[in-house]
N, C-alpha and C. Protein backbone atom coordinates (compact mmCIF):
# COMPACT_ATOMS: atom_id res chain seq x y z
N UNK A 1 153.28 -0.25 166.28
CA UNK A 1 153.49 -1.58 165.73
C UNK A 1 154.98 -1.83 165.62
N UNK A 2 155.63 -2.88 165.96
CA UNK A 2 156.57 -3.35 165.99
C UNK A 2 157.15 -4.12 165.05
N UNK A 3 157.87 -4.08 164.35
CA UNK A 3 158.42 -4.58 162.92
C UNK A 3 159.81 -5.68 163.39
N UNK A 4 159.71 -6.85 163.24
CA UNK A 4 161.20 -7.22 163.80
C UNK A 4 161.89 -7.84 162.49
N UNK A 5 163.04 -8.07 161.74
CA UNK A 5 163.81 -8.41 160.97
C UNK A 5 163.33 -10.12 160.64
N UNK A 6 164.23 -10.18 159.89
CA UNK A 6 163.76 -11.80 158.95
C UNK A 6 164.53 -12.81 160.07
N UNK A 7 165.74 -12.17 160.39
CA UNK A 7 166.35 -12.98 161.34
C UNK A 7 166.49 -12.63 162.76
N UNK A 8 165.29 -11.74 162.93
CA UNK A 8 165.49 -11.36 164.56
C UNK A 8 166.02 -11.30 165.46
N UNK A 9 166.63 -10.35 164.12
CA UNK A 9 168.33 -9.66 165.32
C UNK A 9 168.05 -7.93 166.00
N UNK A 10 166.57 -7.76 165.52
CA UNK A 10 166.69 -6.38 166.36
C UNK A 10 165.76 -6.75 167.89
N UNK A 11 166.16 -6.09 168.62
CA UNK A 11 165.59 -6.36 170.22
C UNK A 11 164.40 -5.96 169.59
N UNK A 12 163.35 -6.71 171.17
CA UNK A 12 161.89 -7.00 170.88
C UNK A 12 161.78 -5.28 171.20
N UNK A 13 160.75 -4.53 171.08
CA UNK A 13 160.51 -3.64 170.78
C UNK A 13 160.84 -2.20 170.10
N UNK A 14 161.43 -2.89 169.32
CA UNK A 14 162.45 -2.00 168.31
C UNK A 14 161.98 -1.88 166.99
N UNK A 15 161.26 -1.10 166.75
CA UNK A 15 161.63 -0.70 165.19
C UNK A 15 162.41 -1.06 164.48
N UNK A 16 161.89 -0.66 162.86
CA UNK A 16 163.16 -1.07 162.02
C UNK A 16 163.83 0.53 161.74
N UNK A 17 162.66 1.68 162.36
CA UNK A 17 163.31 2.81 161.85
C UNK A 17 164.52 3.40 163.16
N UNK A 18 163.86 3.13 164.36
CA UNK A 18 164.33 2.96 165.48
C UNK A 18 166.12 2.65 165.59
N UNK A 19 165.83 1.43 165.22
CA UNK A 19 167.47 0.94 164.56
C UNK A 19 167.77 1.69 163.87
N UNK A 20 167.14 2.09 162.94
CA UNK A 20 168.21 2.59 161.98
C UNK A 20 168.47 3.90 162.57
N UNK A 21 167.79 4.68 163.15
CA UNK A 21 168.11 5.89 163.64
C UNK A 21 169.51 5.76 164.66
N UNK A 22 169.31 4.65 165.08
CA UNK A 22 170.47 4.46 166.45
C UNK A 22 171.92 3.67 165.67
N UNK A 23 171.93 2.90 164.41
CA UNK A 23 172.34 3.10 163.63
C UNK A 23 173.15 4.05 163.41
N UNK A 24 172.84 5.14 162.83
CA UNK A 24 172.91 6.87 162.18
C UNK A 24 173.77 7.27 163.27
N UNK A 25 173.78 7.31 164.78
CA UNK A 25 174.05 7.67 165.90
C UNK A 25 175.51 6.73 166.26
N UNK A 26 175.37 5.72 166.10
CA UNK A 26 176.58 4.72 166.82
C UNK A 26 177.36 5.01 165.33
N UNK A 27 177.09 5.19 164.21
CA UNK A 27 178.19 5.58 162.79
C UNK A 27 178.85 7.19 162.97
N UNK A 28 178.12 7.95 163.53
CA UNK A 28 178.62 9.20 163.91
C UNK A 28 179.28 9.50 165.13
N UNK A 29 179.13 8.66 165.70
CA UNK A 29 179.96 8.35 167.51
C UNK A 29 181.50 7.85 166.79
N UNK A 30 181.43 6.84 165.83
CA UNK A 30 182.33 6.02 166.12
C UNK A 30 182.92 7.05 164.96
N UNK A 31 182.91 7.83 164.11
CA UNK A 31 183.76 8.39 163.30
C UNK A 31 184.27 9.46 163.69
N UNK A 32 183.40 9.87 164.81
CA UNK A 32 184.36 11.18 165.84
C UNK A 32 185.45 10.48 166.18
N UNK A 33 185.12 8.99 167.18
CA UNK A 33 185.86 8.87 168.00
C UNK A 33 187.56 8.32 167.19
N UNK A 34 186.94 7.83 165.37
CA UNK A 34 188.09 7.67 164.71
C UNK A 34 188.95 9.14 164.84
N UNK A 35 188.51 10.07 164.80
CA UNK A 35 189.10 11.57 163.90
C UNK A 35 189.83 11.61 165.71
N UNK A 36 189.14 11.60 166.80
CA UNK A 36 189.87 12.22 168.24
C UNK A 36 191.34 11.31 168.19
N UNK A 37 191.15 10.01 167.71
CA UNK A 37 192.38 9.39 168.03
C UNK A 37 193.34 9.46 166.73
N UNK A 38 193.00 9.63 165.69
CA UNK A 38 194.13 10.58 164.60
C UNK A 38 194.54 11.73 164.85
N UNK A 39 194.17 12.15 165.56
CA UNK A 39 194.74 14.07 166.06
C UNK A 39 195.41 13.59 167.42
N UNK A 40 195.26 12.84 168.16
CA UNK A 40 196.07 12.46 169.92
C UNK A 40 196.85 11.24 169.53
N UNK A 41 197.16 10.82 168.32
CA UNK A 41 197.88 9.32 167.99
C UNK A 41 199.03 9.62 166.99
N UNK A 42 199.90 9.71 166.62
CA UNK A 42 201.05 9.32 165.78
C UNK A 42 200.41 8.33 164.66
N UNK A 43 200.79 8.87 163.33
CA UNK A 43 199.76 8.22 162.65
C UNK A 43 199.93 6.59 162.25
N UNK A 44 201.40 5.92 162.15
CA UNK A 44 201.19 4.19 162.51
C UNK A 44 200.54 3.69 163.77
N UNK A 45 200.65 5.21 164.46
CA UNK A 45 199.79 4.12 165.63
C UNK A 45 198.49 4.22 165.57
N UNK A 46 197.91 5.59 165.45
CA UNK A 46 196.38 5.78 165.01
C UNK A 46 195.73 4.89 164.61
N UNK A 47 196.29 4.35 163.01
CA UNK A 47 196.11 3.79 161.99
C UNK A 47 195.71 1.94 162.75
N UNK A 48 196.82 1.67 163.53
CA UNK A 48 196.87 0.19 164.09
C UNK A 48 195.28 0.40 164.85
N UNK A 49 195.52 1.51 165.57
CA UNK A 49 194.04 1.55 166.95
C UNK A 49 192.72 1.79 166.15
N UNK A 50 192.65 2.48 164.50
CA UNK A 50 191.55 2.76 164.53
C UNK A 50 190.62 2.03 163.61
N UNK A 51 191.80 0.92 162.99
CA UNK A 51 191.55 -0.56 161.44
C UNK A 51 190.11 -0.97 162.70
N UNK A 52 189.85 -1.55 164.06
CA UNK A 52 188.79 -2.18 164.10
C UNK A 52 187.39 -1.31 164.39
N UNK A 53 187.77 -0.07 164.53
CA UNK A 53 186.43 0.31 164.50
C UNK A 53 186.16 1.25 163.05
N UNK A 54 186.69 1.11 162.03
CA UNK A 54 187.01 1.53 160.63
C UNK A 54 186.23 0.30 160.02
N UNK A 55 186.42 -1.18 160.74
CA UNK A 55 185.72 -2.17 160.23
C UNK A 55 184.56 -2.14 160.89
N UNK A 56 183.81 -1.61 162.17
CA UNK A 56 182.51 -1.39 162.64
C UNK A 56 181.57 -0.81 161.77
N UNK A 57 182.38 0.26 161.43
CA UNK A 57 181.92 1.45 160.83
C UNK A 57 181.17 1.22 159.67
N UNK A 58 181.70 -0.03 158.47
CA UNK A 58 181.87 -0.28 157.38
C UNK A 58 180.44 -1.64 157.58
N UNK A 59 180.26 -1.85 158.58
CA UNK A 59 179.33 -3.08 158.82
C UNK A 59 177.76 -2.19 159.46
N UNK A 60 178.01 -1.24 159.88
CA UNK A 60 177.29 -0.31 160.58
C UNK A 60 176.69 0.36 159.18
N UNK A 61 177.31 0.72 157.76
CA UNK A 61 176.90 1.05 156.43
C UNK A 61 176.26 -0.02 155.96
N UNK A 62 176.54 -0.90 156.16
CA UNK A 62 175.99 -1.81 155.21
C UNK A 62 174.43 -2.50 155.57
N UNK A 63 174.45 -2.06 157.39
CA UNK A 63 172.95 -2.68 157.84
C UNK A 63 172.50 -1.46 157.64
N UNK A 64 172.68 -0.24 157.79
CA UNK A 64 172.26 0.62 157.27
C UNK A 64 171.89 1.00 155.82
N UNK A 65 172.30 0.40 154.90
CA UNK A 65 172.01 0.73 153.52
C UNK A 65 170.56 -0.73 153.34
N UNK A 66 170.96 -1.92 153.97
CA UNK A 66 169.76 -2.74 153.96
C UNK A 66 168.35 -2.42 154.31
N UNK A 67 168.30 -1.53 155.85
CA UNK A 67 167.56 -0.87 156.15
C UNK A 67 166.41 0.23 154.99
N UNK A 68 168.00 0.65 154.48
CA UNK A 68 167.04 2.09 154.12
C UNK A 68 166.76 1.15 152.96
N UNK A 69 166.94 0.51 152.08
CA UNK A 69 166.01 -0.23 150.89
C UNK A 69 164.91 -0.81 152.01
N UNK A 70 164.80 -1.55 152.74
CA UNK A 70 163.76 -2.15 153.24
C UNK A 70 162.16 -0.54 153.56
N UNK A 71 163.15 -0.07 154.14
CA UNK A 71 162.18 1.25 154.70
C UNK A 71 161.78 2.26 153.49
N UNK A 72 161.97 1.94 152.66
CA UNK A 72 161.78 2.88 150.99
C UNK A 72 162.75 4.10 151.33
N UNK A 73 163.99 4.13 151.67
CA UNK A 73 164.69 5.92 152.05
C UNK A 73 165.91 5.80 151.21
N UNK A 74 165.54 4.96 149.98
CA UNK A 74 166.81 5.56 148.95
C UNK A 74 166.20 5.53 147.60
């Protein structure tokens, strides 16, 4: 069974746990890929390259924390 959001923003055959699992996955991708470019970056520059996916990251928590109230996992 297929569950889609109030505003049907998840693709048609997607779960809501689905998402959130891939979710979980694109928040752990993108916080490696913060930490690889603080260790290969000078840190004003790091810092400049890594503010927009620091703001992904932070939007990526927050559909994630909606999720897990919707799905009973907090």
């Amino acid at each position: 069974m297929t569950k889609s959001s109030k505003n049907g923003s998840l693709p048609s055959g997607l779960t809501s746990f689905d998402h959130y699992e891939s979710l979980v996955s694109a928040e752990i991708e993108l916080i490696q890929r913060v930490n690889e470019i603080r260790q290969n970056f000078s840190s004003p520059d790091s810092e400049h390259i890594v503010e927009p996916i620091l703001q992904r990251i932070l939007k990526i928590k927050d559909e994630k924390l909606n999720l897990e109230k919707k799905l009973n996992l907090t």
